[in-house]
Structure formats: C-alpha cells, structure tokens
PDB file of N, CA and C in Angstrom:
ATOM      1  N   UNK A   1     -11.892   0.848  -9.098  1.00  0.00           N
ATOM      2  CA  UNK A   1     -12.732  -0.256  -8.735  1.00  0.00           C
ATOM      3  C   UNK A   1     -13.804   0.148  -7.731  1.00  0.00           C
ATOM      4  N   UNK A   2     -13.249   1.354  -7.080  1.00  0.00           N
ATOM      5  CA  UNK A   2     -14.276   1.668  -5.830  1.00  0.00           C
ATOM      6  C   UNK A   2     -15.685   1.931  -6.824  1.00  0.00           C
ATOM      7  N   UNK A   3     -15.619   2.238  -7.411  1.00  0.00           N
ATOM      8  CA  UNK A   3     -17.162   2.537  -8.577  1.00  0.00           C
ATOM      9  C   UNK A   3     -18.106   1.547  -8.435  1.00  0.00           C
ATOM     10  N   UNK A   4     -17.741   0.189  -8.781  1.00  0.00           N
ATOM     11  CA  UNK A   4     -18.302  -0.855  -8.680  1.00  0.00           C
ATOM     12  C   UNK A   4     -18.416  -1.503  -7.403  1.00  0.00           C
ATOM     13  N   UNK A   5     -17.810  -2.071  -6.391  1.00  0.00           N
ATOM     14  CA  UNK A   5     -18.065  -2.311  -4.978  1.00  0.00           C
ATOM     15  C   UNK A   5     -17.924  -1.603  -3.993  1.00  0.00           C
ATOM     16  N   UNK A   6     -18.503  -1.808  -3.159  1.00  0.00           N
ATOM     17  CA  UNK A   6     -18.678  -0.923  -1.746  1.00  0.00           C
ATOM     18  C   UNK A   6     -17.453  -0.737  -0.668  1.00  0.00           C
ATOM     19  N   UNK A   7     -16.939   0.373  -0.632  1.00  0.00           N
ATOM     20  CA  UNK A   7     -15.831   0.274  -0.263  1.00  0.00           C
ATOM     21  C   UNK A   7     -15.821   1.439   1.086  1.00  0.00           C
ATOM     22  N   UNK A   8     -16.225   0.737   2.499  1.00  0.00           N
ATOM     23  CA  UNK A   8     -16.045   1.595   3.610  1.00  0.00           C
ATOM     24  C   UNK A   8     -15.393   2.296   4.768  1.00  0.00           C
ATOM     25  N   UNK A   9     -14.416   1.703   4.485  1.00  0.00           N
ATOM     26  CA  UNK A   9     -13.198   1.940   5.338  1.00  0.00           C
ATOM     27  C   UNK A   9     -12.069   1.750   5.043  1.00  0.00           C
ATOM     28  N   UNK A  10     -11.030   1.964   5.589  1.00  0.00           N
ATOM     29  CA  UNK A  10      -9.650   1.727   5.235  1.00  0.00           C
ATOM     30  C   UNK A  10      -8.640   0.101   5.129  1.00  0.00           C
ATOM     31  N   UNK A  11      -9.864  -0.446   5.647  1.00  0.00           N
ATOM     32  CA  UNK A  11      -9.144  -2.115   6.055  1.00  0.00           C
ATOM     33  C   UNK A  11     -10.172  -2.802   4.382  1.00  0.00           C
ATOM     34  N   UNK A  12     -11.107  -2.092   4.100  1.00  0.00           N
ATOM     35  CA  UNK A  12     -11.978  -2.450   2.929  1.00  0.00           C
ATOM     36  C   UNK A  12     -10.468  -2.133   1.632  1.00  0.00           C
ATOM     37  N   UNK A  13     -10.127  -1.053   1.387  1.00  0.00           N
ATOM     38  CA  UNK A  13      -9.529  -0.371   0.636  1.00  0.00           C
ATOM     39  C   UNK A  13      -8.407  -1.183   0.766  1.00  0.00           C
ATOM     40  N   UNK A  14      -7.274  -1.562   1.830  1.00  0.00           N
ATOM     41  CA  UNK A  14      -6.514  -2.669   2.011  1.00  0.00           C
ATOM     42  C   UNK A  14      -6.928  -3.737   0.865  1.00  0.00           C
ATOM     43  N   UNK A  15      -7.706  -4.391   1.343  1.00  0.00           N
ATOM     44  CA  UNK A  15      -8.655  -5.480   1.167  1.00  0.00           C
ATOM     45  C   UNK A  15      -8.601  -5.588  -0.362  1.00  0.00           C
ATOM     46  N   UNK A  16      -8.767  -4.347  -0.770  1.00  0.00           N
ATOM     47  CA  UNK A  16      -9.565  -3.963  -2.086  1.00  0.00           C
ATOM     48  C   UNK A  16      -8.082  -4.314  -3.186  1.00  0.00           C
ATOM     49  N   UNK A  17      -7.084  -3.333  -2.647  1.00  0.00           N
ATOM     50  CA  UNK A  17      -5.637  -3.686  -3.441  1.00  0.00           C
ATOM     51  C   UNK A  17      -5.245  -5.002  -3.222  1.00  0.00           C
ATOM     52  N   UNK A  18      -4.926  -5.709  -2.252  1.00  0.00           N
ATOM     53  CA  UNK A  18      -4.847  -7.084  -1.651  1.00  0.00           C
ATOM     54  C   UNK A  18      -5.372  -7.887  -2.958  1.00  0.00           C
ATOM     55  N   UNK A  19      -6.565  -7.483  -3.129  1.00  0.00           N
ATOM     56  CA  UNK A  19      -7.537  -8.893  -4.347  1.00  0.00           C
ATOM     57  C   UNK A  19      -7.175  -8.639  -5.512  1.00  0.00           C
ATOM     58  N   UNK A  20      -6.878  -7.104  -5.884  1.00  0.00           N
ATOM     59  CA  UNK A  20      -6.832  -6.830  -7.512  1.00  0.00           C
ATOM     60  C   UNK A  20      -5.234  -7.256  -7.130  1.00  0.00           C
ATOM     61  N   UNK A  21      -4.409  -7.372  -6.809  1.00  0.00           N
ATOM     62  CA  UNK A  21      -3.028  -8.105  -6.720  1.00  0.00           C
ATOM     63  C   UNK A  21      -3.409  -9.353  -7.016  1.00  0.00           C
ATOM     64  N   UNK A  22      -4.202  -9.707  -6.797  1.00  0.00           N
ATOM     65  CA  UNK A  22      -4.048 -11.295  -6.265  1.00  0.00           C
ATOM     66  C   UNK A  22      -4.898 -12.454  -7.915  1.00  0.00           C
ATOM     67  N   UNK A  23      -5.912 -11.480  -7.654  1.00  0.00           N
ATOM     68  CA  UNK A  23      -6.916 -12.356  -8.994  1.00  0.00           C
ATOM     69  C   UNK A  23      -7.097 -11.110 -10.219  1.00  0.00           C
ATOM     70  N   UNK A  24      -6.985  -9.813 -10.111  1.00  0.00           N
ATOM     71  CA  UNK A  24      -6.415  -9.359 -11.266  1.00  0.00           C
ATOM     72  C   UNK A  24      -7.960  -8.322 -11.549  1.00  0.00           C
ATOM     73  N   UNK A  25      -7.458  -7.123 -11.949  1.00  0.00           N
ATOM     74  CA  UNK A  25      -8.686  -6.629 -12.412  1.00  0.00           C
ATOM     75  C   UNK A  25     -10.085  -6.658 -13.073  1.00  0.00           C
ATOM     76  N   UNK A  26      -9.726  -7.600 -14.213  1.00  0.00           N
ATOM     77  CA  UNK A  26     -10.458  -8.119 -15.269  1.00  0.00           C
ATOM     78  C   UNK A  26     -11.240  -9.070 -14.597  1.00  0.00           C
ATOM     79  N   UNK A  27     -10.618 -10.075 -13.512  1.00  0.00           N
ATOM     80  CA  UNK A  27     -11.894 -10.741 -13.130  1.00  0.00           C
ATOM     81  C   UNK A  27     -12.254 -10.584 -11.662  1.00  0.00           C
ATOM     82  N   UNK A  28     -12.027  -9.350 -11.127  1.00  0.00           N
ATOM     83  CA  UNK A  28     -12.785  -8.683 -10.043  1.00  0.00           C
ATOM     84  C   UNK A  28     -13.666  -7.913 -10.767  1.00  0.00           C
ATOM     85  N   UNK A  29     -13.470  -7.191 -11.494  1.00  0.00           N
ATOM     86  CA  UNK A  29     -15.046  -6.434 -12.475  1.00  0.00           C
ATOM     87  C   UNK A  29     -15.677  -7.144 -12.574  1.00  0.00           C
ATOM     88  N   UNK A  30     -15.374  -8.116 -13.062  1.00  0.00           N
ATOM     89  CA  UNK A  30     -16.617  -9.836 -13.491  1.00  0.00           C
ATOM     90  C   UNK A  30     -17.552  -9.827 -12.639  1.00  0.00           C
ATOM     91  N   UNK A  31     -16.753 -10.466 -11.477  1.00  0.00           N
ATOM     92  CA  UNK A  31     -17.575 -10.447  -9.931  1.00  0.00           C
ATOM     93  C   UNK A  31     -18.876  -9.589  -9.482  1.00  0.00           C
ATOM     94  N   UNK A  32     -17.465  -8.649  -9.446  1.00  0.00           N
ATOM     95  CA  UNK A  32     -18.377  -7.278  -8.827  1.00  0.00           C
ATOM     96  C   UNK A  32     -20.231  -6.666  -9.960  1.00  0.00           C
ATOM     97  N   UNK A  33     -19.272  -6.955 -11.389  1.00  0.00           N
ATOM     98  CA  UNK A  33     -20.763  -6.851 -11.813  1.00  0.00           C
ATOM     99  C   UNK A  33     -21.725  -7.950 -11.724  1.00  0.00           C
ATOM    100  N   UNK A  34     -21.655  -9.528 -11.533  1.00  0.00           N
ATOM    101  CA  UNK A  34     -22.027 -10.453 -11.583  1.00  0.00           C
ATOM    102  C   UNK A  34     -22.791 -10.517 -10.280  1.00  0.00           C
ATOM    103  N   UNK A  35     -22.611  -9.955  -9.150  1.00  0.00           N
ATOM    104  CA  UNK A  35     -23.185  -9.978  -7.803  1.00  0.00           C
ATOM    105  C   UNK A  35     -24.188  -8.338  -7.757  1.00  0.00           C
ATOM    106  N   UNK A  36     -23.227  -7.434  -8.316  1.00  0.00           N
ATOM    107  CA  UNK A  36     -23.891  -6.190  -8.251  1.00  0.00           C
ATOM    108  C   UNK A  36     -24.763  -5.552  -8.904  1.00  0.00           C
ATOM    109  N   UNK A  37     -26.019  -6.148  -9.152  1.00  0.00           N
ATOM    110  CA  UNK A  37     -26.877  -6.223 -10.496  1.00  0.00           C
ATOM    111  C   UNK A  37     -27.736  -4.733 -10.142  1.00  0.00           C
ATOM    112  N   UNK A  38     -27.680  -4.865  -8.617  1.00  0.00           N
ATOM    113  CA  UNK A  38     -28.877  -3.253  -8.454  1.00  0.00           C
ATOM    114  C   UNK A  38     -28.498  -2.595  -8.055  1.00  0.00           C
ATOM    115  N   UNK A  39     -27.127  -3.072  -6.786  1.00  0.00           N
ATOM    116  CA  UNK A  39     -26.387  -1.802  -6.146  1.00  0.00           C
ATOM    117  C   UNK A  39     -24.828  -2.364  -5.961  1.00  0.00           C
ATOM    118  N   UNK A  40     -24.137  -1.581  -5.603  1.00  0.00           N
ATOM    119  CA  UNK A  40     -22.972  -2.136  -5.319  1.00  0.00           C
ATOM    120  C   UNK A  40     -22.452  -3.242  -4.556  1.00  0.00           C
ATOM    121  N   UNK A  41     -22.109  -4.610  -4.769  1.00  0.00           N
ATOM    122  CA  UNK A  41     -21.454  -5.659  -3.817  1.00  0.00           C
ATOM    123  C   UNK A  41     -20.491  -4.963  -2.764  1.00  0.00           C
ATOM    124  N   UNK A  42     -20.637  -5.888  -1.109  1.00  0.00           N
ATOM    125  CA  UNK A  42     -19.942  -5.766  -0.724  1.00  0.00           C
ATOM    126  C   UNK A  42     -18.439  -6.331  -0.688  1.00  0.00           C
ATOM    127  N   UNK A  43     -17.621  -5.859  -0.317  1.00  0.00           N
ATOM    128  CA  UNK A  43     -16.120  -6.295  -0.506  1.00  0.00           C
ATOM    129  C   UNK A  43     -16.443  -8.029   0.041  1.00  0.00           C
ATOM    130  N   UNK A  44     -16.859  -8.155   1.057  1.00  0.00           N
ATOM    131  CA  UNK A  44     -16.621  -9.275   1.792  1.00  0.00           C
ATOM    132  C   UNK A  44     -17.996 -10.460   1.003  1.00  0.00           C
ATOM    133  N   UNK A  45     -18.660  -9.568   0.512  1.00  0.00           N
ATOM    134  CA  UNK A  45     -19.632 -10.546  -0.939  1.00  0.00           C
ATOM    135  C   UNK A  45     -18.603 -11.054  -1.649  1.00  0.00           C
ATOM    136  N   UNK A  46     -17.938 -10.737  -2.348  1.00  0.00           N
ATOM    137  CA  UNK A  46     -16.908 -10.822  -3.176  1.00  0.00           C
ATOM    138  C   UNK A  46     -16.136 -11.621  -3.025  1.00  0.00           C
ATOM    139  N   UNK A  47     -15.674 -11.403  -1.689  1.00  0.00           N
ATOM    140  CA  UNK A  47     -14.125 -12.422  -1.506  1.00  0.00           C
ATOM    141  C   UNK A  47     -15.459 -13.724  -1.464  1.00  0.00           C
ATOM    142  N   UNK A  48     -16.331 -14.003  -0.563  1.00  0.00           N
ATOM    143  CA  UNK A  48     -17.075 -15.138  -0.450  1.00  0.00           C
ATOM    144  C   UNK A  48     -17.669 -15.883  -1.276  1.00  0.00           C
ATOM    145  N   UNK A  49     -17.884 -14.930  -3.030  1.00  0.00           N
ATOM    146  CA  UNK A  49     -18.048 -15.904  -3.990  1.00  0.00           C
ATOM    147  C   UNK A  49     -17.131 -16.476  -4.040  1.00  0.00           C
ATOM    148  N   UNK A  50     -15.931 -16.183  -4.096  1.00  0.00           N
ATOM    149  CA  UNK A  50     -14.759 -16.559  -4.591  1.00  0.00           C
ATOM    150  C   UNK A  50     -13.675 -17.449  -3.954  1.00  0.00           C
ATOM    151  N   UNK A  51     -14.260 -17.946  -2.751  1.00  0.00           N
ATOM    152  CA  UNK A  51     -13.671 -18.749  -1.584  1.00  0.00           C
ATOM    153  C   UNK A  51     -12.849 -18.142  -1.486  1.00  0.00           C
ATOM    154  N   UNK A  52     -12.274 -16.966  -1.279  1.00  0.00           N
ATOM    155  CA  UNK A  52     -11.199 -16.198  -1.103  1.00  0.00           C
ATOM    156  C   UNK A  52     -11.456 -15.289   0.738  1.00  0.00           C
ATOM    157  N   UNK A  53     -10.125 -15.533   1.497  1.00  0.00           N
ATOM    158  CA  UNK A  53     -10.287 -15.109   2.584  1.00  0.00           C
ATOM    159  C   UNK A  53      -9.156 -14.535   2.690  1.00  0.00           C
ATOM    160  N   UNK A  54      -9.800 -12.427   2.538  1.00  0.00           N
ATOM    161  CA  UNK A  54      -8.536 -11.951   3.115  1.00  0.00           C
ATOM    162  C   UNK A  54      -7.508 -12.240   4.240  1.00  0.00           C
ATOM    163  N   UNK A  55      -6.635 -11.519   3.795  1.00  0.00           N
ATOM    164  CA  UNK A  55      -5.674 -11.310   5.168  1.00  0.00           C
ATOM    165  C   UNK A  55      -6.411 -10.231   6.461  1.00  0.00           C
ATOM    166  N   UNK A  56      -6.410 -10.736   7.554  1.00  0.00           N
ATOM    167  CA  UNK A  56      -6.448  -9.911   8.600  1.00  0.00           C
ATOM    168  C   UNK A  56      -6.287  -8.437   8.897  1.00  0.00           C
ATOM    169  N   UNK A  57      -6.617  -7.810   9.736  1.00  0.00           N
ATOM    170  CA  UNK A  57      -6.273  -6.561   9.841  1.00  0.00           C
ATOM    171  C   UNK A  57      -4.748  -6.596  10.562  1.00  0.00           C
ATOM    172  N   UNK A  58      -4.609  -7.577  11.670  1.00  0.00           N
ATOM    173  CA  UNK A  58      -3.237  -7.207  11.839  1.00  0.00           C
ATOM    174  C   UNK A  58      -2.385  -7.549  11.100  1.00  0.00           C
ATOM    175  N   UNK A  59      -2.507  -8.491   9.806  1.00  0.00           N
ATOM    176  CA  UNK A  59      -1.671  -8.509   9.044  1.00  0.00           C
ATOM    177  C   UNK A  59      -1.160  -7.389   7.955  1.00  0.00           C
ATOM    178  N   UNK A  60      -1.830  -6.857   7.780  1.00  0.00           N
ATOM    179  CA  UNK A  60      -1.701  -5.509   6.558  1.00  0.00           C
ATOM    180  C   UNK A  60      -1.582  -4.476   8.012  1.00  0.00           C
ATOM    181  N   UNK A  61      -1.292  -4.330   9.135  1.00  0.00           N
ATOM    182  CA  UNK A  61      -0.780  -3.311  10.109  1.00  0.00           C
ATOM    183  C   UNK A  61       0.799  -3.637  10.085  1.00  0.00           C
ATOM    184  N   UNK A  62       0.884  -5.114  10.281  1.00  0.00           N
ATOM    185  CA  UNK A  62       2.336  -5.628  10.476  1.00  0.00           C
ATOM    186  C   UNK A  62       2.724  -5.214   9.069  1.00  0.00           C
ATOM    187  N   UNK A  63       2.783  -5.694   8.300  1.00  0.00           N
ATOM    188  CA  UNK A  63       3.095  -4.927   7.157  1.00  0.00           C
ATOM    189  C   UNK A  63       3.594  -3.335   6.434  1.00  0.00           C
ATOM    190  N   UNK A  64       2.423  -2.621   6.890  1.00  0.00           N
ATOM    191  CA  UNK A  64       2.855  -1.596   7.111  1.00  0.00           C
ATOM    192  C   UNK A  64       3.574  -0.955   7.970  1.00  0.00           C
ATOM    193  N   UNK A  65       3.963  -1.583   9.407  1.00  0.00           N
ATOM    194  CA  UNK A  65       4.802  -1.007  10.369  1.00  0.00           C
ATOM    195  C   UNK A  65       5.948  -1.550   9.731  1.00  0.00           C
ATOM    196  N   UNK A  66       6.429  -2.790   9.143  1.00  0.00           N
ATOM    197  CA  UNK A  66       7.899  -3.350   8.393  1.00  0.00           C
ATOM    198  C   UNK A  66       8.302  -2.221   7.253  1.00  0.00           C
ATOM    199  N   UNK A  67       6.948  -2.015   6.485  1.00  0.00           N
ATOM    200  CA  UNK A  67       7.573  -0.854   5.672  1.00  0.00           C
ATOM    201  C   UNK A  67       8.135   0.372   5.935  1.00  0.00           C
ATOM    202  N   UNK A  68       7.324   1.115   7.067  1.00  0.00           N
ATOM    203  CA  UNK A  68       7.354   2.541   7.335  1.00  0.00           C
ATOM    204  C   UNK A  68       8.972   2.072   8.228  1.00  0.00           C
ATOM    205  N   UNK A  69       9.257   1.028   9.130  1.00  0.00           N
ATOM    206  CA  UNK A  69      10.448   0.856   9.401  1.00  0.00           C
ATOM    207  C   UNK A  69      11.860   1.279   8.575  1.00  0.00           C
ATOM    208  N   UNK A  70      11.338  -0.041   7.497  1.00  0.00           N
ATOM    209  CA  UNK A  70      12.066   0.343   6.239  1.00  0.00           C
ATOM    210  C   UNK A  70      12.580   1.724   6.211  1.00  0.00           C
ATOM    211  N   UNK A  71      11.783   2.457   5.780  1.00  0.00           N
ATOM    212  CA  UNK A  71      12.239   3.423   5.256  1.00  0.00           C
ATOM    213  C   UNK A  71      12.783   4.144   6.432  1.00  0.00           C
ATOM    214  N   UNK A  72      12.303   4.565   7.415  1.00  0.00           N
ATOM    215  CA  UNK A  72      12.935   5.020   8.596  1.00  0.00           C
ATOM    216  C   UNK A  72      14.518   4.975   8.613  1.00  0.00           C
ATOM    217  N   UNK A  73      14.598   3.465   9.038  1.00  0.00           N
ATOM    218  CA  UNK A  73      15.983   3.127   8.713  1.00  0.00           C
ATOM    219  C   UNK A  73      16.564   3.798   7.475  1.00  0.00           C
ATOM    220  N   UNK A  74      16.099   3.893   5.956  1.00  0.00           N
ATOM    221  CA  UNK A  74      16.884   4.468   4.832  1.00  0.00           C
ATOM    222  C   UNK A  74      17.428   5.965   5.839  1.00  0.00           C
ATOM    223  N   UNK A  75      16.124   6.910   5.844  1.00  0.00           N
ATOM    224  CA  UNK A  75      16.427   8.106   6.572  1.00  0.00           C
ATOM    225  C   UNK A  75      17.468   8.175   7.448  1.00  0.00           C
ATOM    226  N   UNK A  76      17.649   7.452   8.163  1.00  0.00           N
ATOM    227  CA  UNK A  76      18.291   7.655   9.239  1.00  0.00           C
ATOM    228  C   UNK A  76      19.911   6.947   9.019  1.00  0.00           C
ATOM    229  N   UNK A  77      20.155   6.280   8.360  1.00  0.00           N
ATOM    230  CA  UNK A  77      21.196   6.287   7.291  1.00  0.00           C
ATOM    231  C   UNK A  77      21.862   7.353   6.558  1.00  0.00           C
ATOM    232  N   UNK A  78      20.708   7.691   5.711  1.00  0.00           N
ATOM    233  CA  UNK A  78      21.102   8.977   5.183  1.00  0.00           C
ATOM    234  C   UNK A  78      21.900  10.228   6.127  1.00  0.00           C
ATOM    235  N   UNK A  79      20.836  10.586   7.325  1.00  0.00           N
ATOM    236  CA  UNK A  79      21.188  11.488   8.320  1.00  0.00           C
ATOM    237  C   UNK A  79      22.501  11.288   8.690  1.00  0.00           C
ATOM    238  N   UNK A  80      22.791  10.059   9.394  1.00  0.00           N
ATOM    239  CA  UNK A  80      23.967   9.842   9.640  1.00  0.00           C
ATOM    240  C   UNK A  80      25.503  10.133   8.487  1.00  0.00           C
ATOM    241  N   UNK A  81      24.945   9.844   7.580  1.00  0.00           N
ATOM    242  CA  UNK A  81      25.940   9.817   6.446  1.00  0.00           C
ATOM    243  C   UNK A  81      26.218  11.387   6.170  1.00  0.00           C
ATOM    244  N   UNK A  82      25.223  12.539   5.780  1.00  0.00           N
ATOM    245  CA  UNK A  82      25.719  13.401   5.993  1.00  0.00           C
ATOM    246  C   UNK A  82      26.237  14.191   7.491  1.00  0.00           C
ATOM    247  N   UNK A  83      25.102  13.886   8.405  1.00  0.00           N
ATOM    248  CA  UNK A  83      26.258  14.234   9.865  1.00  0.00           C
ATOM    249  C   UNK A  83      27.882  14.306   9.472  1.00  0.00           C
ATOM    250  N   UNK A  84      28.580  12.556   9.377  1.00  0.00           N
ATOM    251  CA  UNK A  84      29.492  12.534   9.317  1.00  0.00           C
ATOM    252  C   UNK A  84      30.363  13.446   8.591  1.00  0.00           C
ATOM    253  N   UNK A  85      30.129  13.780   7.309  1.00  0.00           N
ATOM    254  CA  UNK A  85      30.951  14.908   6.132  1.00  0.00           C
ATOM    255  C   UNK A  85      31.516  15.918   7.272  1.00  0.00           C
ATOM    256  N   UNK A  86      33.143  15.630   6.689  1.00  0.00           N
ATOM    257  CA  UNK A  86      33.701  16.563   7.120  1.00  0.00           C
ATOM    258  C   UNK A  86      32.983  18.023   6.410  1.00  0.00           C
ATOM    259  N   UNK A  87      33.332  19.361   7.016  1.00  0.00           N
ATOM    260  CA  UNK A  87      32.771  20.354   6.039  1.00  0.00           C
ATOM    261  C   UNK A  87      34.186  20.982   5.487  1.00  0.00           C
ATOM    262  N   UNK A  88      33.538  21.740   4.213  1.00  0.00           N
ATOM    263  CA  UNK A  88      34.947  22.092   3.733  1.00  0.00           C
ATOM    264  C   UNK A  88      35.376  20.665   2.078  1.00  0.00           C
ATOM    265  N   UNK A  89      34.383  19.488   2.251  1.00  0.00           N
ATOM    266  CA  UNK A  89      34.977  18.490   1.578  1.00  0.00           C
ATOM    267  C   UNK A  89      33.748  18.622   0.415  1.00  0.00           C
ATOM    268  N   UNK A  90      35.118  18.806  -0.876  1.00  0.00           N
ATOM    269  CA  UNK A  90      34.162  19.847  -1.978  1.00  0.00           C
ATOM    270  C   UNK A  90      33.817  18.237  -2.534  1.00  0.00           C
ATOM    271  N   UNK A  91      34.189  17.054  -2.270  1.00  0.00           N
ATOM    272  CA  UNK A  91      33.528  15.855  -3.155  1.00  0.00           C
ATOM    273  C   UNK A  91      32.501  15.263  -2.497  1.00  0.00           C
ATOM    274  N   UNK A  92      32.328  15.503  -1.450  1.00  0.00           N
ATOM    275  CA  UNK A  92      31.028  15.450  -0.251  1.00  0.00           C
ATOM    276  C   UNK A  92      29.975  16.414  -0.481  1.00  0.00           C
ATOM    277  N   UNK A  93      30.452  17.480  -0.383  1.00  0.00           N
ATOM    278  CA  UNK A  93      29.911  18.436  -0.296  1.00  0.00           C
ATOM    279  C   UNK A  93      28.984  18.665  -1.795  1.00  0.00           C
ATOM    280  N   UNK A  94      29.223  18.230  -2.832  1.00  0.00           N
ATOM    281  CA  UNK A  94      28.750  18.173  -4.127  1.00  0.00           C
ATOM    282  C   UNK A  94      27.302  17.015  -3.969  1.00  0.00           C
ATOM    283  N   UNK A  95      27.415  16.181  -3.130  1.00  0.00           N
ATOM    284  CA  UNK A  95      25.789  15.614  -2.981  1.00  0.00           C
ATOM    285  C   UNK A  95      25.081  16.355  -2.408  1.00  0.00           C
ATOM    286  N   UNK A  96      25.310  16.736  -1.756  1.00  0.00           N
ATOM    287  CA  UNK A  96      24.221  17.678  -0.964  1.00  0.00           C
ATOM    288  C   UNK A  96      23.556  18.940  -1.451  1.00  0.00           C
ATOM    289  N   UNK A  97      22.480  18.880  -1.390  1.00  0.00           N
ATOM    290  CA  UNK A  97      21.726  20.032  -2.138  1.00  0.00           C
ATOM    291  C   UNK A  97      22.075  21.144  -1.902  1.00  0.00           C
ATOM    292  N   UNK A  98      21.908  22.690  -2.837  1.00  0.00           N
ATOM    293  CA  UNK A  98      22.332  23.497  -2.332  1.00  0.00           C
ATOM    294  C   UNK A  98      21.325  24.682  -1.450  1.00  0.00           C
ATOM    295  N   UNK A  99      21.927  25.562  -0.423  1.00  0.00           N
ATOM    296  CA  UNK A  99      21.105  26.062   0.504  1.00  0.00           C
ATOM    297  C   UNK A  99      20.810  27.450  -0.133  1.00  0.00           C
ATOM    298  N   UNK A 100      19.593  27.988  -0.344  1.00  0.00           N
ATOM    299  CA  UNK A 100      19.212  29.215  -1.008  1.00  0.00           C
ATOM    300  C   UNK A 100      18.856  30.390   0.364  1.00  0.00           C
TER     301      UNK A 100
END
C-alpha cells in the first residue's frame, strides 16, 4: 500500500495496518487513488475523507508494550521450566535441543 500513499514514519505505518484491518484493502486503494490523482495522499488525507480517526500514538505504544510483555512472560516460563529439569532425566531431557 505504501506505493500509493505517503507513508513517513513509523506511527504512519502503524496507522497504515490499523486502516487496512479495519476498512479492508480494496477500499483503501479506492481512496488512496481517488484523492491521489498527481501525487501520493497523505495517510491523515485519507483517514479524513473517511471520517475515520486513528488511534493515538500512545495507544499502539500500549499495545505494543502488552505484547512484547506477552511474550516475555512465555520466555521466561520457558526458562524456568527448563532451569527446573532434573539432569540425567532422559524424558526431559528429550525436549531440549541438542548441544553440538
């Protein structure tokens, strides 16, 4: 999609997945060519035909700090889980990758 609208930063690019989630590829191309007749529309052209008002920047931060949490937590689960293995325990010991 970056082809067709103007896309300058990282909160744009947010922005950018945010809408094609939301109203769908097929009629963000519409738009974007419908506004972008000589040069590329801006992102925030776009949402404004469309009475559409992104989400915030701290909202797609909060977001991403819940995710990267997420997974943190998986990791650190994991860690713990092998910590614990006794060694020596060949049905334990069979998940764990082997060391070359």
């Amino acid at each position: 999609m970056e082809h067709l609208i103007r896309v300058q930063n990282d909160y744009d690019r947010q922005v950018l997945a945010w809408l094609r989630g939301r109203i769908g590829d097929a009629a963000l191309q519409t738009v974007a060519l419908r506004l972008g007749r000589e040069r590329k529309p801006y992102l925030s052209t776009i949402c404004r035909s469309l009475g559409i008002r992104p989400p915030g920047r701290r909202q797609f931060a909060a977001e991403a700090a819940r995710v990267h949490r997420t997974v943190g937590d998986q990791y650190l689960a994991r860690i713990r889980e092998i910590l614990g293995q006794r060694p020596g325990d060949p049905a334990k010991d069979a998940a764990l990758p082997a060391r070359n």
